[in-house]
Protein backbone atom coordinates (compact mmCIF):
# COMPACT_ATOMS: atom_id res chain seq x y z
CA UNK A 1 119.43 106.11 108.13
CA UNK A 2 120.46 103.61 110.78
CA UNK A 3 119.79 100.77 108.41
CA UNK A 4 121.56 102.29 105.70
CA UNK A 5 124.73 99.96 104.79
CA UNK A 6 126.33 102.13 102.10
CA UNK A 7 128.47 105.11 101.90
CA UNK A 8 127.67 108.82 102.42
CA UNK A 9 129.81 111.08 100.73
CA UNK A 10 131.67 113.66 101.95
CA UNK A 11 130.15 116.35 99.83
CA UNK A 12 126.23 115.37 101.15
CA UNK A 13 127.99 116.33 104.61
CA UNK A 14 128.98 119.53 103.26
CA UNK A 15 125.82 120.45 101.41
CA UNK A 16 123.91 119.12 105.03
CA UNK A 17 126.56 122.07 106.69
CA UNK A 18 126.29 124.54 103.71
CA UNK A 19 122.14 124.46 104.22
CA UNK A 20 122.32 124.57 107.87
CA UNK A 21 124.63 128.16 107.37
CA UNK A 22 122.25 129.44 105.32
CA UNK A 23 118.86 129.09 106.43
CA UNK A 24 120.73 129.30 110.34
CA UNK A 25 119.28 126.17 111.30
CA UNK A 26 120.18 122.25 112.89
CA UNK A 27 118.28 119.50 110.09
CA UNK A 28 117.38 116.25 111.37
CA UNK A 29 115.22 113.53 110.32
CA UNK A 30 116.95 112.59 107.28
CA UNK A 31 116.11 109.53 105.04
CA UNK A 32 117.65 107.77 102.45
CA UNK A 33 116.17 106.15 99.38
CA UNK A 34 117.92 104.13 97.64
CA UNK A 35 117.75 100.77 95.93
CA UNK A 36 116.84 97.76 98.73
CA UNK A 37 119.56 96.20 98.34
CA UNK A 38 121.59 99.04 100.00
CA UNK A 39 120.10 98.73 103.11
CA UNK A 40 121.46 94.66 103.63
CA UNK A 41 124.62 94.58 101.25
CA UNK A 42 127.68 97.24 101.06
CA UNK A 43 126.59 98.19 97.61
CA UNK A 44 126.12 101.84 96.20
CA UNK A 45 123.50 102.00 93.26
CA UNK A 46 121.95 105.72 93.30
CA UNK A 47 120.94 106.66 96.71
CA UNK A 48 119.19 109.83 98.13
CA UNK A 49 119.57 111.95 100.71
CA UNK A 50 116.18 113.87 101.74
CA UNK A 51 115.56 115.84 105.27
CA UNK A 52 111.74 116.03 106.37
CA UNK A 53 110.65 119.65 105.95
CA UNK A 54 107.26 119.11 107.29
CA UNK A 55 103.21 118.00 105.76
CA UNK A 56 105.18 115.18 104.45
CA UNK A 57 107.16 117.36 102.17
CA UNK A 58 111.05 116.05 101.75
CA UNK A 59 114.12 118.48 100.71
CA UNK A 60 116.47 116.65 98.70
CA UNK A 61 120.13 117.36 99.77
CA UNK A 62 122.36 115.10 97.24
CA UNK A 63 122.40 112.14 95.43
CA UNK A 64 125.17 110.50 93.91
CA UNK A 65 125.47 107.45 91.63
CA UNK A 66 124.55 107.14 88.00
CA UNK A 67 122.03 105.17 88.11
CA UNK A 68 119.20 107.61 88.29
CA UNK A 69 118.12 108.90 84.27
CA UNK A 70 115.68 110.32 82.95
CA UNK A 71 115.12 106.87 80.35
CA UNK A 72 114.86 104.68 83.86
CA UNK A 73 111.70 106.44 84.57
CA UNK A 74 110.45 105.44 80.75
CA UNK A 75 111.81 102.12 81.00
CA UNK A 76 109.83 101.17 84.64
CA UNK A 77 106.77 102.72 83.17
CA UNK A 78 105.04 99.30 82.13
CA UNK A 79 106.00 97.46 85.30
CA UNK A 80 103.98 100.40 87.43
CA UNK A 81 100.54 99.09 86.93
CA UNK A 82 99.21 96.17 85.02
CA UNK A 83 97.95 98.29 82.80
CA UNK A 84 100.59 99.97 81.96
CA UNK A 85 101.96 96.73 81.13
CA UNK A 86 99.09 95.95 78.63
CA UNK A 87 99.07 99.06 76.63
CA UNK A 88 102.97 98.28 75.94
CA UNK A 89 102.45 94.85 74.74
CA UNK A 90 99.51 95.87 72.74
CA UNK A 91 101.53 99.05 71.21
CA UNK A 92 104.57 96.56 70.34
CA UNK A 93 102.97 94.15 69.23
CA UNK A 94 101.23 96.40 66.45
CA UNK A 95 104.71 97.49 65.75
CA UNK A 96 106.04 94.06 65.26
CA UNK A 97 103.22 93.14 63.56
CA UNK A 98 103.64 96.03 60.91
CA UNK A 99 107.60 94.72 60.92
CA UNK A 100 106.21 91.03 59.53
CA UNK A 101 105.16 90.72 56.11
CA UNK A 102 101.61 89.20 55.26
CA UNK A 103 102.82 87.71 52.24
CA UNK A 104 104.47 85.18 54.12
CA UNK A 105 101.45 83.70 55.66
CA UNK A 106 98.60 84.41 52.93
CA UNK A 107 97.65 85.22 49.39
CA UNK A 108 95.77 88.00 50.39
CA UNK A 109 96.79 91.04 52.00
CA UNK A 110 93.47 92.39 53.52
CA UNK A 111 92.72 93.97 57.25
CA UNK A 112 91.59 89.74 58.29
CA UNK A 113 95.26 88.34 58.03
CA UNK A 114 96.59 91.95 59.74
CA UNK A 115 94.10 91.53 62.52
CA UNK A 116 94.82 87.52 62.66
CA UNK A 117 98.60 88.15 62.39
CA UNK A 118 98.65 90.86 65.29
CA UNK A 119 96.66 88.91 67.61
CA UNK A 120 99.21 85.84 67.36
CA UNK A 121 101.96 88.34 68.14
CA UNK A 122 100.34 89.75 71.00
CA UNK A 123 99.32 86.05 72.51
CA UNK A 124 102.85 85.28 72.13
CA UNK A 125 104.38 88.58 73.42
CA UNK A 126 101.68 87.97 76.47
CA UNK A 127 103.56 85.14 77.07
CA UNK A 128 107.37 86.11 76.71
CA UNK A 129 105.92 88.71 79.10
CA UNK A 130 104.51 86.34 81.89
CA UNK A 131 107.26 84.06 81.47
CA UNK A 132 109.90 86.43 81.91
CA UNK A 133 108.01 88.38 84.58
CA UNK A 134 107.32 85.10 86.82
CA UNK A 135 110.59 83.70 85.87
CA UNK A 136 112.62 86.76 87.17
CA UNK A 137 110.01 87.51 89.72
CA UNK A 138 109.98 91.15 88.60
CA UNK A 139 108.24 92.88 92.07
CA UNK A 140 105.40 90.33 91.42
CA UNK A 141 105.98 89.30 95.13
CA UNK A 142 104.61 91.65 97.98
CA UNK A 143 107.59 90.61 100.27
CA UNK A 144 109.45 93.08 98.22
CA UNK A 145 107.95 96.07 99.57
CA UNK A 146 106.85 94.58 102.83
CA UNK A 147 110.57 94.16 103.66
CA UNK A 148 111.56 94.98 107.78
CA UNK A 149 114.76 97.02 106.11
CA UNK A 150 112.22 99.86 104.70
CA UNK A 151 110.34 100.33 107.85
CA UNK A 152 111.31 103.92 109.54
């Protein structure tokens, strides 16, 4: 916590007192997750409060912000592994595929010009993908989670 730079609220203190009262005991230990940026700039996003319970099990106390929804975990899903990634450019690119018309670029509508079609939508969703990923550096960079502010 000592590299913490935002705010604790006054109701994680109470709910810190209200736990000690009723399990009659002193918590220590505690830890804070939170976005990184809250541990260099005075910024509050959605931090966490846990307290170490032991086996590498944490006890979370309070959070506050509104950050934290149940969509953000849907919406981070393809940046979690690179395969995640794939399997959502592959799965949108069939739907924008089915969103074209054939007409517009043949005579005939068989399963060739489909196939044809999608895989020119996915090479050019590949590269709206790599482009915006490299462009934005989105946690391509290991400096991100090697940072000295996350160390305990």
């Amino acid at each position: 916590m000592k590299y913490f730079k935002g705010n604790i609220p006054y109701k994680a203190f109470e709910k810190i007192k209200s736990l000690e009262k009723q399990h009659n005991t002193s918590l220590e230990g505690f830890k804070i997750m939170a976005p990184s940026v809250l541990f260099r700039l005075k910024k509050t996003d959605d931090p966490l409060l846990f307290v170490p319970m032991g086996n590498d099990y944490f006890y979370l106390i309070h959070k506050w912000g509104n950050d934290l929804s149940p969509m953000r975990k849907l919406w981070a899903w393809p940046l979690k592994r690179i395969q995640n990634l794939i399997i959502t450019v592959l799965i949108l690119s069939a739907l924008v595929t089915l969103l074209i018309p054939t007409g517009l670029f043949t005579k005939s509508n068989d399963a060739t010009a489909f196939w044809l079609l999608y895989f020119f939508v996915f090479k050019g969703l590949i590269a709206v993908v790599i482009f915006y990923g490299f462009a934005l550096g989105k946690n391509f960079n290991p400096f991100i989670w090697n940072n000295k502010y996350n160390k305990t």
